[in-house]
N, C-alpha and C. Protein backbone atom coordinates (compact mmCIF):
# COMPACT_ATOMS: atom_id res chain seq x y z
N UNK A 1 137.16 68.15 144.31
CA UNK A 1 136.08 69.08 144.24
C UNK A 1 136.22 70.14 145.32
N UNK A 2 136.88 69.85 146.45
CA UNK A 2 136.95 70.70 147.49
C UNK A 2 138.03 71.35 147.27
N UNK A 3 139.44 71.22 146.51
CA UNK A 3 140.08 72.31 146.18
C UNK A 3 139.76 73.26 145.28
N UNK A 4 138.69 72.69 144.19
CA UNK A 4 137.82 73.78 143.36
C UNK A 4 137.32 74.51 143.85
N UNK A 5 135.89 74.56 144.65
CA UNK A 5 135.42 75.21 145.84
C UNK A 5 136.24 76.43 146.55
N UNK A 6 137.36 76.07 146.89
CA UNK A 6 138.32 76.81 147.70
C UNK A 6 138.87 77.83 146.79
N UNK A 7 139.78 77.17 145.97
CA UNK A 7 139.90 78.19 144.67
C UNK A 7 138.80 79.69 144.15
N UNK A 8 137.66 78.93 143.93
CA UNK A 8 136.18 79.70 143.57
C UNK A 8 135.96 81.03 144.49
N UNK A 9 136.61 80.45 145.67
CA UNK A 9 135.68 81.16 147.07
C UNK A 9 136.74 82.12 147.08
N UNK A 10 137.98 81.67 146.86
CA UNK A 10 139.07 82.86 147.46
C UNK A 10 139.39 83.52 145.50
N UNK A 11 138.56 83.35 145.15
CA UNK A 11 138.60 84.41 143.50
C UNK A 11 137.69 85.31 143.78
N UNK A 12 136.48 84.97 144.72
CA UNK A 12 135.17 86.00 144.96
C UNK A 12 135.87 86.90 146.19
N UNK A 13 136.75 86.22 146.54
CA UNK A 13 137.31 87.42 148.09
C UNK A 13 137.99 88.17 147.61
N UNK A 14 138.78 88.21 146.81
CA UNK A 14 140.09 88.83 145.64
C UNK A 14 139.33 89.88 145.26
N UNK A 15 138.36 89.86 144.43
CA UNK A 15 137.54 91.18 143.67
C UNK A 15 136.57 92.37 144.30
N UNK A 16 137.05 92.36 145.43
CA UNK A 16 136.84 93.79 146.28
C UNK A 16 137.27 94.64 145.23
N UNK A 17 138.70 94.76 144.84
CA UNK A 17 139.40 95.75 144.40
C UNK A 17 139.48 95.86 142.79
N UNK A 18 139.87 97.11 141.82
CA UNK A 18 139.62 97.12 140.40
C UNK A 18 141.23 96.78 140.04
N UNK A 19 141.12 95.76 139.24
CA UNK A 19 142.19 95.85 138.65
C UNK A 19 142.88 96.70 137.41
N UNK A 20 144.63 96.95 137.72
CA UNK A 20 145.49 97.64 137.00
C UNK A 20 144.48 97.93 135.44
N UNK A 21 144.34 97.47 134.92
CA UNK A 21 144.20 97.41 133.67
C UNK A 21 142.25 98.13 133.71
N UNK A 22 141.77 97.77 134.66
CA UNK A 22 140.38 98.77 134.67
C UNK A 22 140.68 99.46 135.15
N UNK A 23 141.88 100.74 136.03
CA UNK A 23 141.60 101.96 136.43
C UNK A 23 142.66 102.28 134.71
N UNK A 24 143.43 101.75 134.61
CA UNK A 24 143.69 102.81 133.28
C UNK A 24 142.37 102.68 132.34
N UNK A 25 141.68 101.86 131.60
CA UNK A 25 140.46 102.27 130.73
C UNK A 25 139.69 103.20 131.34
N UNK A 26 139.61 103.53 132.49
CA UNK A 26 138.91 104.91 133.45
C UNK A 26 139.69 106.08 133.06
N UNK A 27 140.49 105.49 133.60
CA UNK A 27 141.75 107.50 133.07
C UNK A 27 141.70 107.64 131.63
N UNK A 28 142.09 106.78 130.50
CA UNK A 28 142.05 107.15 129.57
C UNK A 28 140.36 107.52 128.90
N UNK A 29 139.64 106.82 129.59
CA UNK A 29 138.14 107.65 129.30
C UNK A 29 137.94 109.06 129.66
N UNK A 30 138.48 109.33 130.86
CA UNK A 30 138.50 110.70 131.19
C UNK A 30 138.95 111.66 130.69
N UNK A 31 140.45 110.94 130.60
CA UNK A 31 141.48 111.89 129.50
C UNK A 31 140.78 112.48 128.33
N UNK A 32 139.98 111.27 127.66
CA UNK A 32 139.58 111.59 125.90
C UNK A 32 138.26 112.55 126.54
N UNK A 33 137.35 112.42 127.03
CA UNK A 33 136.42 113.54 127.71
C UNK A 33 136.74 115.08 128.32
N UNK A 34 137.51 114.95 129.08
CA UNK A 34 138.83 116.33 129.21
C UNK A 34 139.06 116.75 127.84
N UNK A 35 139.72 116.26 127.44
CA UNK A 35 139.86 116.78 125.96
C UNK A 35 138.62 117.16 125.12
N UNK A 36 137.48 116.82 124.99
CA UNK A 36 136.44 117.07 124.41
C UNK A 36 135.68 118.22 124.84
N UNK A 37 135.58 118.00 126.22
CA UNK A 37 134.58 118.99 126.91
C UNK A 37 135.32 120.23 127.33
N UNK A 38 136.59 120.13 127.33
CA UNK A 38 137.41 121.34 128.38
C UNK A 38 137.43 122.59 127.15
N UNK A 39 137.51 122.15 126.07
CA UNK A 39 138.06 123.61 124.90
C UNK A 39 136.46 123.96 124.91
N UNK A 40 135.25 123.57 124.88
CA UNK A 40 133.95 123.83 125.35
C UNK A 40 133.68 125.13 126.08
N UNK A 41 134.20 124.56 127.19
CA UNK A 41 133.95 125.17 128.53
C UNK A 41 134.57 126.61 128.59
N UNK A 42 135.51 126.77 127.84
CA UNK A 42 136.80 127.80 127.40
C UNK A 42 136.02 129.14 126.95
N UNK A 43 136.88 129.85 126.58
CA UNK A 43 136.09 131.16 126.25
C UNK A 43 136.19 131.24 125.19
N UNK A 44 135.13 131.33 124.39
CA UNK A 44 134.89 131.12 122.58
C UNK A 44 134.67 132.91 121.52
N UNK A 45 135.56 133.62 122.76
CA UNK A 45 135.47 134.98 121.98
C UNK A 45 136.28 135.00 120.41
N UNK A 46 137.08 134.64 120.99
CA UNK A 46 137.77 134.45 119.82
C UNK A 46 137.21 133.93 118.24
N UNK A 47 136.71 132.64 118.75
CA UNK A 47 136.20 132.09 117.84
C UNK A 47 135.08 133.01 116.77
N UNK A 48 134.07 133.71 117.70
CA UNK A 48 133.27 134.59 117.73
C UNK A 48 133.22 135.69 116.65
N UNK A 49 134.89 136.34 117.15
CA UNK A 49 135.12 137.17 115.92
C UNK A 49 135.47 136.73 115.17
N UNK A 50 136.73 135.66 114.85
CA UNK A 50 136.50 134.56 113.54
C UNK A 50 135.35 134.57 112.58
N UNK A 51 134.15 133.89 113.38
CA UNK A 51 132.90 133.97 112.68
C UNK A 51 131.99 135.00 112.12
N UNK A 52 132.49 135.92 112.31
CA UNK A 52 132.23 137.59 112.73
C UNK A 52 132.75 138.06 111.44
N UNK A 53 134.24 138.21 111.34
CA UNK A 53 134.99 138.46 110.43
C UNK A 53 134.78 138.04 109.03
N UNK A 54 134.57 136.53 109.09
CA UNK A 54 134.17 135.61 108.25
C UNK A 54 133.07 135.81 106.98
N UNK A 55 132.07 136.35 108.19
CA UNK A 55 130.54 136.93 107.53
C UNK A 55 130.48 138.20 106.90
N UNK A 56 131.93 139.06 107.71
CA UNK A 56 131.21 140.48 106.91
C UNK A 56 131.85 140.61 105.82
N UNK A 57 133.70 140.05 105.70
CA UNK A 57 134.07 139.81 104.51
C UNK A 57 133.20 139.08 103.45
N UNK A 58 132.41 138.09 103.41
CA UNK A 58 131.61 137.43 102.57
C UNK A 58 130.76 138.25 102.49
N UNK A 59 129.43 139.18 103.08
CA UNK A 59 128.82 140.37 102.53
C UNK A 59 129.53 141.79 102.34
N UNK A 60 130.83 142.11 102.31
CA UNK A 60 131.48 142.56 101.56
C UNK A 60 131.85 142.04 99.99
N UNK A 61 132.11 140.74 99.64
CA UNK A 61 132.68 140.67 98.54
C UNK A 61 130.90 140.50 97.93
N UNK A 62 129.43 139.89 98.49
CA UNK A 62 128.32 139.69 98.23
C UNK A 62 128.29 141.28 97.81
N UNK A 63 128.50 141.90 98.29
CA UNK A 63 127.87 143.22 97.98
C UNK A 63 128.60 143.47 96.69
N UNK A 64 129.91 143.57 96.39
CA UNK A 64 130.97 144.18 95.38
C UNK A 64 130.15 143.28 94.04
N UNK A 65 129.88 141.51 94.43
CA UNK A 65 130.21 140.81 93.31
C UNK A 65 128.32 141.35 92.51
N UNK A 66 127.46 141.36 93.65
CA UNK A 66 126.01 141.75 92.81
C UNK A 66 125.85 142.90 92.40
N UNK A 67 126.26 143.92 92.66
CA UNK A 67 127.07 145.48 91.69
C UNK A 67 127.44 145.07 90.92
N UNK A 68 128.46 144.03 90.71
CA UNK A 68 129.00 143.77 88.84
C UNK A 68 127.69 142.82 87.79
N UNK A 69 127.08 142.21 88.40
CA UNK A 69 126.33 141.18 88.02
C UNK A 69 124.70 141.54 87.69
N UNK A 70 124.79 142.61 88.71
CA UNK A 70 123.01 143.01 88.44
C UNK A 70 123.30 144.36 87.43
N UNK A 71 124.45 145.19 88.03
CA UNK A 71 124.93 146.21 87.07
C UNK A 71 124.11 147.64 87.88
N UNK A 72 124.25 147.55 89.29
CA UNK A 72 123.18 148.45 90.15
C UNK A 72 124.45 148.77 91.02
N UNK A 73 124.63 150.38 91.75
CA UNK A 73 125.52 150.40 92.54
C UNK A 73 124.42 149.32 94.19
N UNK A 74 125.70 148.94 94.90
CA UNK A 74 125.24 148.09 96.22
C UNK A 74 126.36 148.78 97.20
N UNK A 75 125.57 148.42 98.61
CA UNK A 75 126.42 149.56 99.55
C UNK A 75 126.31 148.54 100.86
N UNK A 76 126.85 148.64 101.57
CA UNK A 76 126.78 148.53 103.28
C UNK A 76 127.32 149.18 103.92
N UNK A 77 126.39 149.47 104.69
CA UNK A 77 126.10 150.58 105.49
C UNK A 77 126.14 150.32 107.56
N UNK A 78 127.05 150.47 107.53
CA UNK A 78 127.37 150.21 109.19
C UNK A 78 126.73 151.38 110.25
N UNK A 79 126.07 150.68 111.41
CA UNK A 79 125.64 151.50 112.31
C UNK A 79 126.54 150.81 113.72
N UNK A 80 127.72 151.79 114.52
CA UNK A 80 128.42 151.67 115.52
C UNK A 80 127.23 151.19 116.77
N UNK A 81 126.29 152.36 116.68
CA UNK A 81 125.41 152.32 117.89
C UNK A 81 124.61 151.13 118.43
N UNK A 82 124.27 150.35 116.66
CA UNK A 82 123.37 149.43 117.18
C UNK A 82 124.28 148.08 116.73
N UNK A 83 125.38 148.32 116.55
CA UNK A 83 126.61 146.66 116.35
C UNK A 83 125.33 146.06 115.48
N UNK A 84 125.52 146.62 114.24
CA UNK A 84 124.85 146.19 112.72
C UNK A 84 125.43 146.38 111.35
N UNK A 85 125.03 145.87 110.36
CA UNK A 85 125.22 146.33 109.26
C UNK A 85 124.17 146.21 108.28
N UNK A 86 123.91 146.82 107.32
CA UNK A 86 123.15 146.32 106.01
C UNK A 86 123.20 146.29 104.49
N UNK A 87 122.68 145.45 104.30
CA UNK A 87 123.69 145.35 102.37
C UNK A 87 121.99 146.02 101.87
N UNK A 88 122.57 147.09 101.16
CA UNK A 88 121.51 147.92 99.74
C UNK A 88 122.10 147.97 98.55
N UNK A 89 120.84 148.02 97.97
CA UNK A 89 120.75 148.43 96.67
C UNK A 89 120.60 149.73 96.03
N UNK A 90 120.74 150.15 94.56
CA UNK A 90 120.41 150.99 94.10
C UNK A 90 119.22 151.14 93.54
N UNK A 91 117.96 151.97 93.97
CA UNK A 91 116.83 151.95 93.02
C UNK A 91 117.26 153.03 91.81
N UNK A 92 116.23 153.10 90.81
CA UNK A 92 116.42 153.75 89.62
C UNK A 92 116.27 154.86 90.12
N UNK A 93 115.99 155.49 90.88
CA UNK A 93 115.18 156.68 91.97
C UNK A 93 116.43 157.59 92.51
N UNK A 94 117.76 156.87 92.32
CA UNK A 94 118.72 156.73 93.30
C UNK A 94 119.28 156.84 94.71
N UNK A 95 117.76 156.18 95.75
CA UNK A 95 117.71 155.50 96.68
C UNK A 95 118.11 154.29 96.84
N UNK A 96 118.21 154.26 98.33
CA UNK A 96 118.61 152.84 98.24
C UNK A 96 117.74 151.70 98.90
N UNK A 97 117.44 150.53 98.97
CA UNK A 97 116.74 149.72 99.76
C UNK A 97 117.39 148.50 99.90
N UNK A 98 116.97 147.72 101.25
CA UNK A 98 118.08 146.28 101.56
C UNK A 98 117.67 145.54 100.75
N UNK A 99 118.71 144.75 100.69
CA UNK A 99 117.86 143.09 99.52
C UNK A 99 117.79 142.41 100.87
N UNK A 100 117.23 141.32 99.82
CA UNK A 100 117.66 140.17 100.65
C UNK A 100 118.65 139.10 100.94
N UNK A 101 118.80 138.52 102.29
CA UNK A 101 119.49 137.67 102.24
C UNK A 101 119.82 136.38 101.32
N UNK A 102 120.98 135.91 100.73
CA UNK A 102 120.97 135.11 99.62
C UNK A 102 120.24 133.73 100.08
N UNK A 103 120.80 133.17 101.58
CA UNK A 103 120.01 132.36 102.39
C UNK A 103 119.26 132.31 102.96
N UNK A 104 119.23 133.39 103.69
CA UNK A 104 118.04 133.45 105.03
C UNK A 104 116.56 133.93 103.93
N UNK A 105 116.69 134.39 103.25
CA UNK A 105 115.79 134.90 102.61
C UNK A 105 115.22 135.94 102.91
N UNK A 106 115.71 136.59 104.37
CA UNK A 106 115.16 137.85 104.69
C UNK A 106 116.00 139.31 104.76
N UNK A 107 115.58 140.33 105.05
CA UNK A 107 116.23 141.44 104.76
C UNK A 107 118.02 141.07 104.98
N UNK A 108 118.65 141.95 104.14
CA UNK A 108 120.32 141.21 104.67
C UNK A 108 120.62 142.57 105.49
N UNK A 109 120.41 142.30 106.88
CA UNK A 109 120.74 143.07 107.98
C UNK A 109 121.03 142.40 108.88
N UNK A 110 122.45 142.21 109.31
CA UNK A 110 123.20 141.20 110.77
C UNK A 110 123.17 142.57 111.87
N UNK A 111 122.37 142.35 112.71
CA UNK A 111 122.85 143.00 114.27
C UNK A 111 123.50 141.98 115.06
N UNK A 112 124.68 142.24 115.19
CA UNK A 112 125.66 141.36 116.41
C UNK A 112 124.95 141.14 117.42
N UNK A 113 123.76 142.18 117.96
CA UNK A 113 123.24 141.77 119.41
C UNK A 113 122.67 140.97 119.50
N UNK A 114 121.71 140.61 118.54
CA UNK A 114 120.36 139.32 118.29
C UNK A 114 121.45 138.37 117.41
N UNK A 115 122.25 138.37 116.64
CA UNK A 115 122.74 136.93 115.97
C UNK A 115 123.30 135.81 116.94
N UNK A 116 122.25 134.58 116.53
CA UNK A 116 122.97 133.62 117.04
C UNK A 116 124.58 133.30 117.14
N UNK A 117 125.04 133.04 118.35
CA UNK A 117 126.85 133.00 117.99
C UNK A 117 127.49 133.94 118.06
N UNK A 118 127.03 135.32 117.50
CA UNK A 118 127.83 136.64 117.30
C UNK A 118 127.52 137.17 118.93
N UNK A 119 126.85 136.96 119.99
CA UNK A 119 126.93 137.86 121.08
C UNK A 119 128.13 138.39 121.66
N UNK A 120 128.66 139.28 122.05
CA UNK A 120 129.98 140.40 122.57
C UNK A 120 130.53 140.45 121.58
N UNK A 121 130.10 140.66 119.99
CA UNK A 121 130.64 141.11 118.84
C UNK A 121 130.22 142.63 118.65
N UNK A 122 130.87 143.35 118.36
CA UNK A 122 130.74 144.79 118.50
C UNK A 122 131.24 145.65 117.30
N UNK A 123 130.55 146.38 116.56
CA UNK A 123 130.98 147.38 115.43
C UNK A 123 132.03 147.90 116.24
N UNK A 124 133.35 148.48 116.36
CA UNK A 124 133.81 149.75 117.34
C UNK A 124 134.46 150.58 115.99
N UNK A 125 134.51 150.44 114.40
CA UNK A 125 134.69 151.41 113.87
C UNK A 125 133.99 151.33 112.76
N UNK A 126 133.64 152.15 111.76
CA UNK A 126 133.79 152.16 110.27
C UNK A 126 133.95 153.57 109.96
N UNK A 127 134.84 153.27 109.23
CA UNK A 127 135.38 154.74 108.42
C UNK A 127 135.76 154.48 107.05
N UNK A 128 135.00 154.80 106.00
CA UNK A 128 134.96 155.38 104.62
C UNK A 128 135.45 156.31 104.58
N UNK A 129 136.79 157.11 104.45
CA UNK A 129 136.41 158.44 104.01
C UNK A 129 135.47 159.50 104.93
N UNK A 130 135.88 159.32 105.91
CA UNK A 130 134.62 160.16 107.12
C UNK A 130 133.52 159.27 106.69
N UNK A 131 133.05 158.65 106.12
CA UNK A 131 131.73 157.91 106.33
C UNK A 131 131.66 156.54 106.51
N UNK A 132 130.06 156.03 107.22
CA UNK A 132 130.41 154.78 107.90
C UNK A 132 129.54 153.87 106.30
N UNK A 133 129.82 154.16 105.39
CA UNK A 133 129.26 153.13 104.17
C UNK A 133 130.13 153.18 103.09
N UNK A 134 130.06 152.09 102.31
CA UNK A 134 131.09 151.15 101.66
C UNK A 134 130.29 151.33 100.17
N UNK A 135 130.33 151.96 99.34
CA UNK A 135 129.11 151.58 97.64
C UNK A 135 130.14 150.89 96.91
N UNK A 136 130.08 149.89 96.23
CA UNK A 136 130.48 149.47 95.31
C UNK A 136 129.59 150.05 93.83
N UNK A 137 130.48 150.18 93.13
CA UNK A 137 129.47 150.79 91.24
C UNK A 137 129.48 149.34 90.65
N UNK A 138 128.55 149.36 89.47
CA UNK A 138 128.56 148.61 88.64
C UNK A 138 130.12 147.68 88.11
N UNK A 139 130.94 148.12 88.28
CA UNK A 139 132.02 147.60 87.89
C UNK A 139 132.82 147.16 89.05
N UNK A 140 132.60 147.16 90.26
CA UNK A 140 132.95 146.83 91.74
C UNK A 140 133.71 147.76 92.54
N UNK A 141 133.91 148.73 91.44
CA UNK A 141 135.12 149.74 92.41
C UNK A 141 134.46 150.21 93.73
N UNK A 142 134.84 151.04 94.41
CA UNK A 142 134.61 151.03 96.20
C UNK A 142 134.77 152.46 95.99
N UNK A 143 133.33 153.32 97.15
CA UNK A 143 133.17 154.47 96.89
C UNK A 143 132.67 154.59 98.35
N UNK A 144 132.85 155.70 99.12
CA UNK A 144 132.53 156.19 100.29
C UNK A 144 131.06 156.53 100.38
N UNK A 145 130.27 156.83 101.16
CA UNK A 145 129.12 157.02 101.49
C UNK A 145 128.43 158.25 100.85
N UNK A 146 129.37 159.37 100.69
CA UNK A 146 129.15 160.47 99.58
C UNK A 146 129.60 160.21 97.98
N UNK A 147 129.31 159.25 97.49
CA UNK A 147 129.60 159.18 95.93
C UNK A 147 130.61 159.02 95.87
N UNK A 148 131.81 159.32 96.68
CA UNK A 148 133.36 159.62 95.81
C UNK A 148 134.08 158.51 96.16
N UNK A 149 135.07 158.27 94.83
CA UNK A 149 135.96 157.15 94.50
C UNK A 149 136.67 157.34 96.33
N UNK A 150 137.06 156.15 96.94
CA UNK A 150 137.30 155.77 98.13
C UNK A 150 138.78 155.60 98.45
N UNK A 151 139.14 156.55 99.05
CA UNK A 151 140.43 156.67 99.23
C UNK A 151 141.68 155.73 99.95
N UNK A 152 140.34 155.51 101.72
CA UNK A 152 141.12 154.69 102.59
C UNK A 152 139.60 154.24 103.29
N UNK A 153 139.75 152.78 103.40
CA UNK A 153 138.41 152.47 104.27
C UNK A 153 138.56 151.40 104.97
N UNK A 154 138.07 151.14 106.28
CA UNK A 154 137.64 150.03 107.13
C UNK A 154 137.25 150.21 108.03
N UNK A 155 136.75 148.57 108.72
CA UNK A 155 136.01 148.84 109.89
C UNK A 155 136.73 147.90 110.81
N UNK A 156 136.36 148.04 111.71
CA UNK A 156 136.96 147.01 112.93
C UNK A 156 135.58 146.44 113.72
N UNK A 157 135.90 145.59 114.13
CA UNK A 157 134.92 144.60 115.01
C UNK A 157 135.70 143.98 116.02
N UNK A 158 135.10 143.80 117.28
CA UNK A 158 135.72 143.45 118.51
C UNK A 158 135.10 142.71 118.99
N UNK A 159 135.88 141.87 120.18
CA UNK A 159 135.28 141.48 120.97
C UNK A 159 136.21 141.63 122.36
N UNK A 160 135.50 141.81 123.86
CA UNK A 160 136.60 141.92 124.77
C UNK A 160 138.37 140.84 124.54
N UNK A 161 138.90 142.24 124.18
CA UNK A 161 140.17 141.87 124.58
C UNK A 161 141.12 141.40 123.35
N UNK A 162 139.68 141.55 121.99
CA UNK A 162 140.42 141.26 120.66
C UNK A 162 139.92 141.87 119.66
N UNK A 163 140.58 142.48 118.62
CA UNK A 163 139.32 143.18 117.66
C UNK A 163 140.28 142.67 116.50
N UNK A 164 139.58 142.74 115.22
CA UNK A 164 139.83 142.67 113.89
C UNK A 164 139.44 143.87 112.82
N UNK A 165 140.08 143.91 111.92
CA UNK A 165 139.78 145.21 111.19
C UNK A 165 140.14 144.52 109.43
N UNK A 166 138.75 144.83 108.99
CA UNK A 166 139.15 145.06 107.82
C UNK A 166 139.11 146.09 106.93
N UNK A 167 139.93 145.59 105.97
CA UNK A 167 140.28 147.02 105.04
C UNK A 167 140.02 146.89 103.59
N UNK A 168 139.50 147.98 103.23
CA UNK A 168 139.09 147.95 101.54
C UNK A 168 140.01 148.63 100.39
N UNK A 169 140.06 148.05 99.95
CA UNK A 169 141.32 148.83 99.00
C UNK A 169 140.54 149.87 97.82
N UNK A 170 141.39 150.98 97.91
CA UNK A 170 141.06 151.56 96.95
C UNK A 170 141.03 151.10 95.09
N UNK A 171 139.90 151.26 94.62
CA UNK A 171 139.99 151.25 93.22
C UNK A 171 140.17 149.28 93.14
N UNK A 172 140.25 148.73 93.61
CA UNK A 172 140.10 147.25 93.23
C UNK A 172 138.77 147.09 94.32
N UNK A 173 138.37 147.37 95.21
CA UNK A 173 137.75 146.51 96.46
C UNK A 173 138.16 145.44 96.94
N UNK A 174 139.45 145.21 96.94
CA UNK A 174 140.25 143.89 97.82
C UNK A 174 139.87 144.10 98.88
N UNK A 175 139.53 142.88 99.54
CA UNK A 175 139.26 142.83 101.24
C UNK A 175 140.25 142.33 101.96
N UNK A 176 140.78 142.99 103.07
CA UNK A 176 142.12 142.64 103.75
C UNK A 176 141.70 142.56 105.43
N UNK A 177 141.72 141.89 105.97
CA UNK A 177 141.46 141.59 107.12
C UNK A 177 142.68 140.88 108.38
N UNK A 178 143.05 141.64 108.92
CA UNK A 178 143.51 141.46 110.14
C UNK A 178 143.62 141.05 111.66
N UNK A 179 143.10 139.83 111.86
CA UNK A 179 142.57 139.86 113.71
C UNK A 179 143.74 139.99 114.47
């Protein structure tokens, strides 16, 4: 019984220290956390315009595809100054007014400054044809801001240190995008 004892006593003196096998389950916890949290911490501009890009091509082709479908010319209309855009319609009047968003349900107007996610996203061009709007006609073709069939068009969007540009093709409305 007294070499048990002894044994017992010098196992409780031993465990001051962590053993081999508990500092690696520490590092490799850290490791997998490093990895999780560090691309986080990173600078997500990039990503930004990704998401950026993402959205205006999709209310680009939104705009082209409800021109063929409602049978109304539809336009977006870019403002540099205020890093915005907005998707319209054609009234019978031949004015135009925004719809709405297919989701949000509210006017379809993205300002980069107020969108969640989009902050240091920036209009820095649109050019139609000297103008900063895009009409699609009833049949989807792509027309500059003054009525006329659309020769050469796009816009670019930035963010420090990266911009993307897309481009509209004449007479099809293909969307071509570049970051």
């Amino acid at each position: 019984m007294q070499y048990y004892n002894r044994l017992r006593s010098a196992g409780k003196a031993g465990r001051g220290a962590f053993t081999l096998i508990e500092l690696l389950v520490v590092i490799i916890i850290l490791g997998i956390a490093s990895v999780v949290v560090v691309p986080m911490l990173a600078n997500t501009d990039d990503l930004k315009l990704n998401a950026a890009t993402r959205q205006l091509v999709a209310a680009l082709l939104y705009a082209q595809t409800n021109a063929i479908s409602t049978q109304k010319s539809h336009q977006i209309v870019f403002n540099t100054g205020t890093n915005s855009y907005e998707v319209q319609q054609q009234n019978p009047d031949s004015s135009f007014t925004i719809i709405k968003h297919p989701v949000a349900k509210t006017d379809y107007r993205i300002d980069f400054d107020t969108e969640p996610g989009l902050k240091n996203v920036v209009v820095n061009s649109a050019d139609f044809d000297s103008t900063s709007t895009v009409r699609f006609d009833r049949l989807g073709a792509p027309y500059n801001g003054n009525g006329n069939a659309l020769t050469d068009g796009s816009v670019t969007i930035a963010v420090p240190n990266l911009s993307s540009t897309i481009t509209i093709e004449p007479v099809t409305g293909d969307r071509k995008s570049v970051v």
